[in-house]
C-alpha atoms as a PDB file:
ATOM      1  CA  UNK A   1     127.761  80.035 113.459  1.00  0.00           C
ATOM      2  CA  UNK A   2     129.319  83.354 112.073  1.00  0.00           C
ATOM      3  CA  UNK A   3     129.063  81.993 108.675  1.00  0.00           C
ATOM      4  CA  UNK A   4     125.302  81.201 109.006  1.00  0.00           C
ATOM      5  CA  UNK A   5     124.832  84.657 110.405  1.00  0.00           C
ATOM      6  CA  UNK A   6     126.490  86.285 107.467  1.00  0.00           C
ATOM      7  CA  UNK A   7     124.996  84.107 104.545  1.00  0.00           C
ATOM      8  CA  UNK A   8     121.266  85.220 106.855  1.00  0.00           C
ATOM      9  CA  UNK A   9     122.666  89.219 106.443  1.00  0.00           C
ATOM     10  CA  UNK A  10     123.402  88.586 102.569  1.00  0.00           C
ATOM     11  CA  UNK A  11     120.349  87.149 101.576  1.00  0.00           C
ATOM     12  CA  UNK A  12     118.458  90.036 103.386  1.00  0.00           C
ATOM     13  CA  UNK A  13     120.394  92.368 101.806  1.00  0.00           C
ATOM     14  CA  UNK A  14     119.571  91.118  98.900  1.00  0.00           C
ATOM     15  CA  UNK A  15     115.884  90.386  99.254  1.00  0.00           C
ATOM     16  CA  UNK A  16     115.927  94.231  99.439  1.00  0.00           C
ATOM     17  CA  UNK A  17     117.309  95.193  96.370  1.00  0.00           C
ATOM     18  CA  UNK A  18     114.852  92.954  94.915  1.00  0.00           C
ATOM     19  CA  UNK A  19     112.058  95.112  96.484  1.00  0.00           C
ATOM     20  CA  UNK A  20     113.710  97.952  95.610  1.00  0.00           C
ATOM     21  CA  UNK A  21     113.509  97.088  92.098  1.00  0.00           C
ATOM     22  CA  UNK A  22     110.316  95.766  92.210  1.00  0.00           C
ATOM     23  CA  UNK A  23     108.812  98.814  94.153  1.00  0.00           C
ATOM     24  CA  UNK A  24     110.031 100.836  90.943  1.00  0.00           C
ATOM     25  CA  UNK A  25     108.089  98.873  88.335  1.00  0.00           C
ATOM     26  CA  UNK A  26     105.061  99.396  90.269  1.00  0.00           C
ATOM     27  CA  UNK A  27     105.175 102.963  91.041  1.00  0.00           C
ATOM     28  CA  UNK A  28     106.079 104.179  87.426  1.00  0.00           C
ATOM     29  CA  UNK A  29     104.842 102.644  83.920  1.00  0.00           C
ATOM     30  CA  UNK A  30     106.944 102.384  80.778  1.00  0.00           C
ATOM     31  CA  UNK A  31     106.516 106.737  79.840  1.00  0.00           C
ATOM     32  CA  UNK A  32     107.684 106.989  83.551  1.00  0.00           C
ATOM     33  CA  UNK A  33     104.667 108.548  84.936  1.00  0.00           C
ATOM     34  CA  UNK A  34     103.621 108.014  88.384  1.00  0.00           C
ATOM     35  CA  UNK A  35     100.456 105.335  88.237  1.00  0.00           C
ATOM     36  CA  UNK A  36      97.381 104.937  90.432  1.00  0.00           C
ATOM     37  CA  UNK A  37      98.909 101.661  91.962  1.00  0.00           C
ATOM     38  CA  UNK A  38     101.908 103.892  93.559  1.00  0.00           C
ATOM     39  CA  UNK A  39     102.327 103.457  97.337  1.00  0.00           C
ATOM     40  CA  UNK A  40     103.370 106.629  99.343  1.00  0.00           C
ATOM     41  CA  UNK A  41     106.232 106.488 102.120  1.00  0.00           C
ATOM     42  CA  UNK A  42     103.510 108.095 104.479  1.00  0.00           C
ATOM     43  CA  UNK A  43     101.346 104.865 103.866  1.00  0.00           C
ATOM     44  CA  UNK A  44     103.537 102.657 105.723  1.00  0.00           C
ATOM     45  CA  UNK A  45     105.282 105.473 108.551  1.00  0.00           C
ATOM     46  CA  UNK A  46     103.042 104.890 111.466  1.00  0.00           C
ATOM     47  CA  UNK A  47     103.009 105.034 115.221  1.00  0.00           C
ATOM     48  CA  UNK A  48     101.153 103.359 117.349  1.00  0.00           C
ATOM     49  CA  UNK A  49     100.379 101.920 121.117  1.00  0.00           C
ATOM     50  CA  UNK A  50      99.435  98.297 121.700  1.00  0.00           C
ATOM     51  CA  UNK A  51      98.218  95.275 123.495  1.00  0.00           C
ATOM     52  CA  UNK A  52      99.633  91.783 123.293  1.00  0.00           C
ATOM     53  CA  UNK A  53      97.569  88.060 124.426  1.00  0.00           C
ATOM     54  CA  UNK A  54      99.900  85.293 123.976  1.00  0.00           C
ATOM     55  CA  UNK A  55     102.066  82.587 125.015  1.00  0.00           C
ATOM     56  CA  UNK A  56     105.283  82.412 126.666  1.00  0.00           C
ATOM     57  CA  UNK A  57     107.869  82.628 128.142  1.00  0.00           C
ATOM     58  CA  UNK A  58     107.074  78.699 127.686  1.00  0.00           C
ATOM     59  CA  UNK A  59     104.212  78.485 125.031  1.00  0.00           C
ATOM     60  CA  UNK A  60     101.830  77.295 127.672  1.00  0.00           C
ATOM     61  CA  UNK A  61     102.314  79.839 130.189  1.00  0.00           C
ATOM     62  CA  UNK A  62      99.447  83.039 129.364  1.00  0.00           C
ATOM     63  CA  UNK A  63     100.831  85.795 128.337  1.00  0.00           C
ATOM     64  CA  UNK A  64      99.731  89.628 128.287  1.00  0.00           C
ATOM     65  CA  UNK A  65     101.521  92.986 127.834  1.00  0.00           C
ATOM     66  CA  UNK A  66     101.759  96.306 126.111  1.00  0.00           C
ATOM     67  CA  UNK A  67     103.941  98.330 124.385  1.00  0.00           C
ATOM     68  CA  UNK A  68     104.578 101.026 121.916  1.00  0.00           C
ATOM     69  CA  UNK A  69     105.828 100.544 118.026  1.00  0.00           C
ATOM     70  CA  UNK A  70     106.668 103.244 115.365  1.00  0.00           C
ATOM     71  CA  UNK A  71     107.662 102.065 111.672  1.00  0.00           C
ATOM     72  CA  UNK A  72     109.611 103.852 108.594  1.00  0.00           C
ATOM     73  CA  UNK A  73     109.298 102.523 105.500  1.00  0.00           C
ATOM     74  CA  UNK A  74     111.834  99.329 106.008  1.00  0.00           C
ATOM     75  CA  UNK A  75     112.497  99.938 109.737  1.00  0.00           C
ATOM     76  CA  UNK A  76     111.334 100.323 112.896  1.00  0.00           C
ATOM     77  CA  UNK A  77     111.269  99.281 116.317  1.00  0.00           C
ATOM     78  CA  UNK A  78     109.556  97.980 119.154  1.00  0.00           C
ATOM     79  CA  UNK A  79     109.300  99.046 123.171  1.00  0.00           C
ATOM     80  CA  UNK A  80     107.191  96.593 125.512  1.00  0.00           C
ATOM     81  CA  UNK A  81     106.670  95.432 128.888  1.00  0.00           C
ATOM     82  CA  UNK A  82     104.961  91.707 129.306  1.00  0.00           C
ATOM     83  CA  UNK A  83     103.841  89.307 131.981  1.00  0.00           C
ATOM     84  CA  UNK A  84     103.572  85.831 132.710  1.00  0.00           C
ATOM     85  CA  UNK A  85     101.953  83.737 135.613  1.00  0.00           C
ATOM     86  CA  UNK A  86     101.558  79.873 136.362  1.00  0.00           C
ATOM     87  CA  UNK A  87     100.159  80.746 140.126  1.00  0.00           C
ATOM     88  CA  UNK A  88     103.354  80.233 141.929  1.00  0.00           C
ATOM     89  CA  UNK A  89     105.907  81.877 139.806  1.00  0.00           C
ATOM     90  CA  UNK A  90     105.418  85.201 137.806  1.00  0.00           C
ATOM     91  CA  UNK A  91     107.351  86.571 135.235  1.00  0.00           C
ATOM     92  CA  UNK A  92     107.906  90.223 134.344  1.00  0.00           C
ATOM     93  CA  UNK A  93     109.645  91.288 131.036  1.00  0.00           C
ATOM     94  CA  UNK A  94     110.684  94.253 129.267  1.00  0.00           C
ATOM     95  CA  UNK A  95     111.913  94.312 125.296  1.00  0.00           C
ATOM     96  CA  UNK A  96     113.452  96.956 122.620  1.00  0.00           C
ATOM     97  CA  UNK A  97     113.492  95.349 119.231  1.00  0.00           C
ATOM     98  CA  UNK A  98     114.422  97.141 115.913  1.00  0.00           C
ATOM     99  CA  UNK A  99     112.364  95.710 112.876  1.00  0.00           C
ATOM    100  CA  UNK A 100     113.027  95.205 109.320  1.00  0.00           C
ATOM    101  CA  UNK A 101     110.223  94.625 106.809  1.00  0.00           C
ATOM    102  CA  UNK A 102     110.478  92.484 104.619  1.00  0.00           C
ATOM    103  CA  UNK A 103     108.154  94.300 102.002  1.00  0.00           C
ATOM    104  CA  UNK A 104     108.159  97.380 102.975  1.00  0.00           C
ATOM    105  CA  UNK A 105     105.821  99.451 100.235  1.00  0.00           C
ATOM    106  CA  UNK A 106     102.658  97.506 102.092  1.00  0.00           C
ATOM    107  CA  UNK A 107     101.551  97.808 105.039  1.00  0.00           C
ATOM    108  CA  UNK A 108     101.215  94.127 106.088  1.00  0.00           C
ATOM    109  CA  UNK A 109     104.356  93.372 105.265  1.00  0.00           C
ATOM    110  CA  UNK A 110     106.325  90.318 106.871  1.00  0.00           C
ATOM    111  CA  UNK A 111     109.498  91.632 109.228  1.00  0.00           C
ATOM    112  CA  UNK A 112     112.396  90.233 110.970  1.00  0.00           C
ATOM    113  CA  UNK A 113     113.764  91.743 114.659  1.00  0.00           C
ATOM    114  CA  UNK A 114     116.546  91.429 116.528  1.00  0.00           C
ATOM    115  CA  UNK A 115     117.020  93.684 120.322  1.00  0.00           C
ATOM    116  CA  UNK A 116     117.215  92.127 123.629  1.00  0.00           C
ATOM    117  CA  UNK A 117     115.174  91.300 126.571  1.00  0.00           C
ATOM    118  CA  UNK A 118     114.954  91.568 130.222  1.00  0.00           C
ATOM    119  CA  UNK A 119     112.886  89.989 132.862  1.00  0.00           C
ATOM    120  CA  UNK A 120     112.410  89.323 136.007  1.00  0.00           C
ATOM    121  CA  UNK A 121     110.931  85.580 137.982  1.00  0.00           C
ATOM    122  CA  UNK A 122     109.631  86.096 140.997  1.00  0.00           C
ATOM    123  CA  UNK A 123     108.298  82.450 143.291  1.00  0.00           C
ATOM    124  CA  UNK A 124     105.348  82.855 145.919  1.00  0.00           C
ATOM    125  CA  UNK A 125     108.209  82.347 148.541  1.00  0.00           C
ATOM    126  CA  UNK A 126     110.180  85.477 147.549  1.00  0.00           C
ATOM    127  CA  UNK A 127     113.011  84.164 145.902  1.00  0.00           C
ATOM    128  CA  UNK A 128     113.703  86.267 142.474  1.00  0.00           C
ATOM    129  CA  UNK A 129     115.998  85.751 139.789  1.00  0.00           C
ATOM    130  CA  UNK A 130     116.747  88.114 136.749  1.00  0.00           C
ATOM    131  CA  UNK A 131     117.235  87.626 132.464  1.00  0.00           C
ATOM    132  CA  UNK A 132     118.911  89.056 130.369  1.00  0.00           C
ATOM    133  CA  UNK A 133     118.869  87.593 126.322  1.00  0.00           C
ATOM    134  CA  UNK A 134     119.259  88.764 123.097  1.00  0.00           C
ATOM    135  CA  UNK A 135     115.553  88.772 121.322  1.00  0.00           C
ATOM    136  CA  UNK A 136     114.790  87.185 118.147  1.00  0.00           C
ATOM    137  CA  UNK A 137     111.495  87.964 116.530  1.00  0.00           C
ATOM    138  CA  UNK A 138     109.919  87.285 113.178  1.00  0.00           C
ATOM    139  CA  UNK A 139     106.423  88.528 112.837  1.00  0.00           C
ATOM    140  CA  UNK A 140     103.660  89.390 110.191  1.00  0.00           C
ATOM    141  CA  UNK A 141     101.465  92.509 110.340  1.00  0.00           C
ATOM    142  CA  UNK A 142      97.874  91.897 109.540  1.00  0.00           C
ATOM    143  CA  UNK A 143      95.099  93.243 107.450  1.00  0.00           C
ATOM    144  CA  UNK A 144      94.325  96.400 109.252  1.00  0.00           C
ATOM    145  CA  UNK A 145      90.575  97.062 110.095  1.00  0.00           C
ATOM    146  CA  UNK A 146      89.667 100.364 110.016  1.00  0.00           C
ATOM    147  CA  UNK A 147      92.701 102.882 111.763  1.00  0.00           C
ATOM    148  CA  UNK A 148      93.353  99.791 113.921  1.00  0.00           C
ATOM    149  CA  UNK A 149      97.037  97.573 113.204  1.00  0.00           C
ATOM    150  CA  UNK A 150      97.021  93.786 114.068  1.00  0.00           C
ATOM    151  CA  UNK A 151     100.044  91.764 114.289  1.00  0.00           C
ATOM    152  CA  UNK A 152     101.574  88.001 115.237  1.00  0.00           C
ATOM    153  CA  UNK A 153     105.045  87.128 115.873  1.00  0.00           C
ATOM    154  CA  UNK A 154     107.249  85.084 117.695  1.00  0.00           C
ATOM    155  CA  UNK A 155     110.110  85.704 119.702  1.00  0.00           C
ATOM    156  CA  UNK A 156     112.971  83.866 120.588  1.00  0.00           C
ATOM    157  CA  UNK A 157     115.162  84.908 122.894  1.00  0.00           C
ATOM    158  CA  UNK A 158     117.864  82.338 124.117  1.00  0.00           C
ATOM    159  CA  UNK A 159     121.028  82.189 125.374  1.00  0.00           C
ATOM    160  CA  UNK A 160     120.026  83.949 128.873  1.00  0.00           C
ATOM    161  CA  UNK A 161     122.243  85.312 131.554  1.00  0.00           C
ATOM    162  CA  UNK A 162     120.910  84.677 134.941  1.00  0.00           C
ATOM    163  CA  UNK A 163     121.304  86.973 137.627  1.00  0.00           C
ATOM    164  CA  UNK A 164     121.023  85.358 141.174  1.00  0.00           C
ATOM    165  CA  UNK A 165     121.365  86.776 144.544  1.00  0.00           C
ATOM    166  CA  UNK A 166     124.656  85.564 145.011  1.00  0.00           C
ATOM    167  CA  UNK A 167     126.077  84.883 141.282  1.00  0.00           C
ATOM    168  CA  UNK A 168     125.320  84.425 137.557  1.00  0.00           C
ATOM    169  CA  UNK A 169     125.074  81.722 135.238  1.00  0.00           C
ATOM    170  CA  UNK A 170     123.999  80.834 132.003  1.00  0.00           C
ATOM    171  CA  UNK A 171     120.511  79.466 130.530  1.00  0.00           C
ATOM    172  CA  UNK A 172     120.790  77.769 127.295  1.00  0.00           C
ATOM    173  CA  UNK A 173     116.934  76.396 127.184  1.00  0.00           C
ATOM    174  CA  UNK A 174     115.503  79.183 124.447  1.00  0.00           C
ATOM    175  CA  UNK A 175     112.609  81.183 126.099  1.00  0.00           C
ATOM    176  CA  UNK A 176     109.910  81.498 123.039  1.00  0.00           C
ATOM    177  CA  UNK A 177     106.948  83.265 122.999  1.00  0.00           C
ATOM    178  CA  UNK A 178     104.120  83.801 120.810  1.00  0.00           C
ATOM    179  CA  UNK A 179     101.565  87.319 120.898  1.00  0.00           C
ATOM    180  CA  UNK A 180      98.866  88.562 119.041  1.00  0.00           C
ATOM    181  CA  UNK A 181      98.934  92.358 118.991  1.00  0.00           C
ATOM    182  CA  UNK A 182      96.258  94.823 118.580  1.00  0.00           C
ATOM    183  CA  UNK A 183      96.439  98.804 119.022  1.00  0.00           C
ATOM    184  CA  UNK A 184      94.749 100.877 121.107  1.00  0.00           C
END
């Protein structure tokens, strides 16, 4: 596992230098003057409150929340709250993710996450049980209409440490959800 993990930080690493080399082709021509096609750091560092409809923490299981994200160039991150129902058992979830974009000079640029997650299940009956799992999330910003941002990702988050009244355990069944994002 710690092998595929480090062959998954190489490649990244190195799908980044290839942006970065690319990004300098396009910003300058062969005299080295700055062309019309150049792209501006402050085009892609942005800010911004949103809403999420979705799927999850099983994809059939409606799914709503809100949050706030900020981005910088090749980073950023992401703070949001989210919640689930089926009728009879509710879930409430809270997230911190830190982003890196895969393209970074555009603005709908692919990205990768990785932060961690916490939530709560609460039954009609009052029994409650607590999460806590490391957050996977690979998601695509969409065209952006007007000032408004639009995104879709997924999130994985799996293995979970369960927090009952009287002990913990371990979850191994991946919780996965999928949102749609829009600001506000």
């Amino acid at each position: 596992m710690k092998n595929k993990i480090l062959i998954f930080v190489v490649f990244l690493i190195s799908m980044n230098s290839a942006y970065s080399q690319q990004d300098c082709s396009i910003c300058f021509n062969e005299n080295n003057e700055e062309n019309d096609y150049s792209i501006q750091n402050s085009d892609v560092d942005y800010s911004f409150r949103y809403f999420t409809v979705g799927g999850g923490p099983f994809l059939l299981i409606p799914n709503i929340g809100i949050g706030y994200r900020e981005r910088h160039a090749k980073t950023g991150w992401d703070l949001a709250l989210s919640f689930s129902s089926i009728g009879v058992a509710h879930q409430l979830g809270a997230y911190v993710v830190g982003h890196y974009y895969l393209n970074p000079p555009i603005q709908n640029s692919f990205y990768l996450g990785c932060g961690i997650l916490g939530s709560s299940v609460i039954i009609n009956d009052g029994s409650c049980d607590g999460y806590l799992s490391p957050n996977f999330v690979f998601g695509k910003e969409l065209k952006q209409s007007g000032e408004g941002h639009h995104f879709l990702e997924l999130h994985l988050a799996a293995p979970s440490l369960i927090f009952k009244p009287h002990h913990c355990g371990m979850m191994y069944i991946p919780l996965i959800y999928i949102k749609y994002g829009v600001s506000f």
